[in-house]
C-alpha atoms as a PDB file:
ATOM      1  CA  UNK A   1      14.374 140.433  42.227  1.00  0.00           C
ATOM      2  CA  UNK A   2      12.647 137.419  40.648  1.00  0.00           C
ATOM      3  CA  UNK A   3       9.614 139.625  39.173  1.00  0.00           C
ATOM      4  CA  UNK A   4      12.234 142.510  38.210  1.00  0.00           C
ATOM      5  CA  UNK A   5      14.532 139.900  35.989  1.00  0.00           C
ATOM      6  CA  UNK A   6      11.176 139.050  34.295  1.00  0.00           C
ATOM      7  CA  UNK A   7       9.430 142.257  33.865  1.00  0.00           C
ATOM      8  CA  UNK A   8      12.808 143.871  32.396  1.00  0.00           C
ATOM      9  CA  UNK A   9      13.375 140.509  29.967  1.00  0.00           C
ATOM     10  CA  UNK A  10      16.751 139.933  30.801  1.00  0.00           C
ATOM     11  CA  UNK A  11      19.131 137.823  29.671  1.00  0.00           C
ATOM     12  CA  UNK A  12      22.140 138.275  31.592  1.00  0.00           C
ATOM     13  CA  UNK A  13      22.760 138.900  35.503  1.00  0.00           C
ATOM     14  CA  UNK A  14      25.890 139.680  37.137  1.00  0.00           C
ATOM     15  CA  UNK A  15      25.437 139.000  41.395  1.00  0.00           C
ATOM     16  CA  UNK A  16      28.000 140.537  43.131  1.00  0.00           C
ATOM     17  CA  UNK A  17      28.017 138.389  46.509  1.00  0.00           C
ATOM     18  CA  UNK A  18      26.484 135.213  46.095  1.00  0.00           C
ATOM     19  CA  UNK A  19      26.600 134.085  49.339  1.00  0.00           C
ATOM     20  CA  UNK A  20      25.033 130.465  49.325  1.00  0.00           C
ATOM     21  CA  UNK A  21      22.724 130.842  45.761  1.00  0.00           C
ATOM     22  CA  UNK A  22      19.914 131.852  47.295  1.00  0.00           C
ATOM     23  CA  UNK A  23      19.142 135.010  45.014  1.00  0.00           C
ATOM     24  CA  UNK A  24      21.075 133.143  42.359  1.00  0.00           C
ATOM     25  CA  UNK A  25      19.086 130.387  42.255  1.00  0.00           C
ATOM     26  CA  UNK A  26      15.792 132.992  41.994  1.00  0.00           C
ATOM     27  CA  UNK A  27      17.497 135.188  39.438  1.00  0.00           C
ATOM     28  CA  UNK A  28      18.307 132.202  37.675  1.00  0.00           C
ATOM     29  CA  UNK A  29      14.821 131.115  37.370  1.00  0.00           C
ATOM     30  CA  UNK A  30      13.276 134.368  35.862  1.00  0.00           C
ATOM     31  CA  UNK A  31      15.513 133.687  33.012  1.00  0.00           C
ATOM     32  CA  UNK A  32      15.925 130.383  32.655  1.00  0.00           C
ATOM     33  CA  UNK A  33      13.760 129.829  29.161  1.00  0.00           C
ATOM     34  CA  UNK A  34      15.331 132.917  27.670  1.00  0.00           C
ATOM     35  CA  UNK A  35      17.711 132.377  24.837  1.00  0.00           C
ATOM     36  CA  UNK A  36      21.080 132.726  25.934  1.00  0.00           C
ATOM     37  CA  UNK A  37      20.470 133.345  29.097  1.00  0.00           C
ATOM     38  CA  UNK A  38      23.630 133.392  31.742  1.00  0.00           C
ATOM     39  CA  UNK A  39      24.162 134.516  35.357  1.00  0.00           C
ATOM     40  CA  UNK A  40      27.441 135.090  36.645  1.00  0.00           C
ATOM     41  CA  UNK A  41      28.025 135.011  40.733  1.00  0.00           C
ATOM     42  CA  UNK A  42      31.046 136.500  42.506  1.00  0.00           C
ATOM     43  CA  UNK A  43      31.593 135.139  46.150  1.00  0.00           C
ATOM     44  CA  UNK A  44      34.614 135.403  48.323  1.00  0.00           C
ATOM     45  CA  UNK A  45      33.752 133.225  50.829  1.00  0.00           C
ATOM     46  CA  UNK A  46      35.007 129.995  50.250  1.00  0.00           C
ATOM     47  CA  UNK A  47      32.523 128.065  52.300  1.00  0.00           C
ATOM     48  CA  UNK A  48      29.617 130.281  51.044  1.00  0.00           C
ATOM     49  CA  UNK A  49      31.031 129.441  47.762  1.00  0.00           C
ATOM     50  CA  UNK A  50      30.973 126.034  48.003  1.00  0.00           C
ATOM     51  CA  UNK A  51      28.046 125.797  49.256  1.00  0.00           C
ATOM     52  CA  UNK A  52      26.284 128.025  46.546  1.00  0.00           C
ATOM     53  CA  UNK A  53      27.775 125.612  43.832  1.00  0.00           C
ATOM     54  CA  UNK A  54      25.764 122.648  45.434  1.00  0.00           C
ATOM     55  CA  UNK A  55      22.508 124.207  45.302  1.00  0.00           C
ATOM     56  CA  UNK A  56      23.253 125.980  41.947  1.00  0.00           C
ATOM     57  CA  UNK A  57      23.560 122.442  40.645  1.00  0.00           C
ATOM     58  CA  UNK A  58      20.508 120.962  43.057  1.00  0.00           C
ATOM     59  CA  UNK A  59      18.545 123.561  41.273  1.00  0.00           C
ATOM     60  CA  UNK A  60      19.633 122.152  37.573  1.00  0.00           C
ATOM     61  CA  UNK A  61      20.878 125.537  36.862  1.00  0.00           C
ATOM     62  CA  UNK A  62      24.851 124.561  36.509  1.00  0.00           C
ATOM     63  CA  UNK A  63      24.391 125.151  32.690  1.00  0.00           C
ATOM     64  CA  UNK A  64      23.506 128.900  32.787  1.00  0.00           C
ATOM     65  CA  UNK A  65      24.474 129.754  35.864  1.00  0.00           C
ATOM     66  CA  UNK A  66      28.443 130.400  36.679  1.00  0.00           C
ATOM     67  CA  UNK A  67      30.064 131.099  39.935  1.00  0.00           C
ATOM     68  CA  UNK A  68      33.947 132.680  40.511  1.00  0.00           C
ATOM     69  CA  UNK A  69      35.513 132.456  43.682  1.00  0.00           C
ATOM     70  CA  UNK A  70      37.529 135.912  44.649  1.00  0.00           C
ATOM     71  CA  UNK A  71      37.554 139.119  45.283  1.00  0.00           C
ATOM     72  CA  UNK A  72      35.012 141.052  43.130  1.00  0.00           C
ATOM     73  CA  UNK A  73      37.004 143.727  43.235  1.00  0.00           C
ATOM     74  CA  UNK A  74      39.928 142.611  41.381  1.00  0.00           C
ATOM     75  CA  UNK A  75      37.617 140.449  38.823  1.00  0.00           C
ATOM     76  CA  UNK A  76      35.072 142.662  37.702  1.00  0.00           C
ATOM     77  CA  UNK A  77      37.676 145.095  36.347  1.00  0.00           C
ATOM     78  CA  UNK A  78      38.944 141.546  33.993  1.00  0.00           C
ATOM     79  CA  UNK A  79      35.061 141.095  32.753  1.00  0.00           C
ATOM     80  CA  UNK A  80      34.851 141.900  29.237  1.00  0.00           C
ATOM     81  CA  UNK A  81      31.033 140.907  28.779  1.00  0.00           C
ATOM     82  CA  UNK A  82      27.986 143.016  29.781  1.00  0.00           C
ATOM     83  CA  UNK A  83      24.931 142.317  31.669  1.00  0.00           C
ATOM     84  CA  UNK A  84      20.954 143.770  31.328  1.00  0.00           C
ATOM     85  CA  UNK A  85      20.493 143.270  34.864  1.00  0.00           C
ATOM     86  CA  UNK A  86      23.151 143.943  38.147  1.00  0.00           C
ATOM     87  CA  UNK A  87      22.386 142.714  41.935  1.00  0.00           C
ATOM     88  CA  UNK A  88      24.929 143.782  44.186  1.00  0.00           C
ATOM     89  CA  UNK A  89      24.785 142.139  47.626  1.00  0.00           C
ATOM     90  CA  UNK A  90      28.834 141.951  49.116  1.00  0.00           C
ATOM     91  CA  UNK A  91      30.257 143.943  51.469  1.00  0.00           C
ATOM     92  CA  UNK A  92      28.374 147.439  52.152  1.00  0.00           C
ATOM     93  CA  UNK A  93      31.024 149.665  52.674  1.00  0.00           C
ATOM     94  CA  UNK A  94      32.115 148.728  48.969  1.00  0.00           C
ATOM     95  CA  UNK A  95      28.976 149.194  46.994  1.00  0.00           C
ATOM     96  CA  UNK A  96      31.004 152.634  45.680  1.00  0.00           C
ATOM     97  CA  UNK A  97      33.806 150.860  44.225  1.00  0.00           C
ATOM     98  CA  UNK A  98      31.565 147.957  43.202  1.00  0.00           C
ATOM     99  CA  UNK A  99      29.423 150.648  40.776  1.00  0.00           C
ATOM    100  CA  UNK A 100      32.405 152.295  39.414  1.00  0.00           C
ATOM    101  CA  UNK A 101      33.555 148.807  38.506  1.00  0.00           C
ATOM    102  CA  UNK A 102      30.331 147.924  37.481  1.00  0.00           C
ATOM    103  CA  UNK A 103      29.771 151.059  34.939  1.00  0.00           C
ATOM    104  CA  UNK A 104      31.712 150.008  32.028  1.00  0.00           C
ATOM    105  CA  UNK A 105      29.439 146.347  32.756  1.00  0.00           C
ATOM    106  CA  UNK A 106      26.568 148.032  31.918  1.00  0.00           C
ATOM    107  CA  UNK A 107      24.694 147.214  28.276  1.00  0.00           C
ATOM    108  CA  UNK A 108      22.083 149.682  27.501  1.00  0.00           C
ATOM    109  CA  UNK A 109      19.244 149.793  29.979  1.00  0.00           C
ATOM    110  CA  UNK A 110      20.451 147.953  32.403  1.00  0.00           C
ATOM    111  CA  UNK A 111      19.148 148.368  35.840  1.00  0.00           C
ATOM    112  CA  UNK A 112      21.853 148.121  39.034  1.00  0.00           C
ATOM    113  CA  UNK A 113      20.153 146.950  42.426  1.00  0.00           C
ATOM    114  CA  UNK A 114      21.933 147.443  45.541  1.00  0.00           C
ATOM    115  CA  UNK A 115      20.339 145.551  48.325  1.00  0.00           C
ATOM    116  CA  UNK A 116      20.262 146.556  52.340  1.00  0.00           C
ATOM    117  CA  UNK A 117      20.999 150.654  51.585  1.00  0.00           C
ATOM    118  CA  UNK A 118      18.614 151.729  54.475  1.00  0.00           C
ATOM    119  CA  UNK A 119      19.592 149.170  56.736  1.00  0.00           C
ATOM    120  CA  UNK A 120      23.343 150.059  56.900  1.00  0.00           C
ATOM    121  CA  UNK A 121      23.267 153.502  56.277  1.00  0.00           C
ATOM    122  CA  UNK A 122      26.956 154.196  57.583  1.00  0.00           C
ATOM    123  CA  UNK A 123      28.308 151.219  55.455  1.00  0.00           C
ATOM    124  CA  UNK A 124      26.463 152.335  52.582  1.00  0.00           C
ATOM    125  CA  UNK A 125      27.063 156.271  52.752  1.00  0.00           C
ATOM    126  CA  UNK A 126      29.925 157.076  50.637  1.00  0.00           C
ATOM    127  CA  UNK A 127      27.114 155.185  47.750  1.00  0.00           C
ATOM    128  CA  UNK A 128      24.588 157.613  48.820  1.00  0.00           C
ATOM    129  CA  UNK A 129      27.279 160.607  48.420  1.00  0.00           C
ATOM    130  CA  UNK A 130      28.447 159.142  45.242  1.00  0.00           C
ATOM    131  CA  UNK A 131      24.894 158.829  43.548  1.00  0.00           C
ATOM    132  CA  UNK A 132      23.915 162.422  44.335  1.00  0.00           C
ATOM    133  CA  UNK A 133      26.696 163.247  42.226  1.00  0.00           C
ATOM    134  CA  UNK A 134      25.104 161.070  39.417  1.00  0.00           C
ATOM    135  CA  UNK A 135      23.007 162.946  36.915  1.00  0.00           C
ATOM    136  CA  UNK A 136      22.769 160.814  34.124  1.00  0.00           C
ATOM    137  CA  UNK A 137      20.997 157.849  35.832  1.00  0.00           C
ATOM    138  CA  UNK A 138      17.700 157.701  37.335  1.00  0.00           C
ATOM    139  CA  UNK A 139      17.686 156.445  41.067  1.00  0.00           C
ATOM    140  CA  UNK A 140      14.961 155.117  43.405  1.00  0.00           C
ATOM    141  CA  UNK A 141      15.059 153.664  46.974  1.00  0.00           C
ATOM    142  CA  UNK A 142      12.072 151.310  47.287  1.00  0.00           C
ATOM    143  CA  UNK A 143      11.243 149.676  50.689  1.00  0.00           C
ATOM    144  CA  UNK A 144      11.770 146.211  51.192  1.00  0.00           C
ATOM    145  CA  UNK A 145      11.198 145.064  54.754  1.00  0.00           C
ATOM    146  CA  UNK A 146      11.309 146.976  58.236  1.00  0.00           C
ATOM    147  CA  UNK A 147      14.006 148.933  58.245  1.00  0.00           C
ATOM    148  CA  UNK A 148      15.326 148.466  54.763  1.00  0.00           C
ATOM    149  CA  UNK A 149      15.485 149.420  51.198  1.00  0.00           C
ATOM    150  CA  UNK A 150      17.186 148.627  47.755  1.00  0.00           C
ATOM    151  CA  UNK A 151      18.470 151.439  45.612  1.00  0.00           C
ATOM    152  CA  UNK A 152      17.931 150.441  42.039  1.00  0.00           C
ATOM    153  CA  UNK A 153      19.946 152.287  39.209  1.00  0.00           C
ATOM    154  CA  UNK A 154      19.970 152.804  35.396  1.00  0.00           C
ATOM    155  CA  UNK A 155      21.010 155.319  33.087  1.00  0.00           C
ATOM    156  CA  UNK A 156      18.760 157.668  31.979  1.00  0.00           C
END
């Protein structure tokens, strides 16, 4: 995810399911020296939450690098900014709602990643069904490790 935030240049990342800053903190590094750069994290876990603020700010990345508490699925639809770049890493069975949500997030070119699609295949199938019914973005499953993939989106 690091080298894809730097290859594509971006400038701002939403992370759906932060879980303790982990790929936050990474994200946050590939764009760290660009000009107005910004990554915003949605956890609902509180302890995971908490625990993602104190290595967000460990890192010295508190100033570009925001974190809401709650369910993503009732603040994405209150976002009014967009993003170049999209991780989403929450709750499998979800990742549908999450890129209908997501959609209207989207500035030109912006590329959607959805982690752990081959390694949950049940959780993840209603995405699978939903993305064969999109034809006006391109879509690629890439291996990662083992048994698993990330599907990575953006609009043709």
């Amino acid at each position: 995810m690091h080298s894809l935030a730097k290859m594509l240049g971006v400038q701002k990342i939403l992370e759906i399911g932060t879980a303790n800053g982990y790929s936050t903190i990474w994200l946050a590094d590939a764009i760290c020296k660009q000009k107005n750069a910004r990554l915003l994290g949605l956890e609902i876990s509180a302890p995971s939450y908490k625990k993602a603020l104190e290595n967000i700010v460990a890192q010295g990345l508190e100033k570009i690098v925001e974190i809401k508490f709650g369910n993503a699925l009732e603040i994405l639809p209150t976002l009014t900014e967009q993003f170049d770049l999209i991780f989403v890493d929450a709750q499998k069975a979800l990742y549908a709602d999450f890129w209908k949500l997501c959609k209207p997030l989207m500035r030109p070119n912006c590329v959607v990643v959805f982690d752990d699609v081959l390694k949950f295949p049940e959780k993840t199938k209603t995405l699978h069904a939903q993305m064969q019914r999109e034809k006006n973005y391109q879509k690629i499953i890439l291996p990662t490790d083992g048994d698993d993939g990330i599907l990575v989106v953006r609009q043709k």
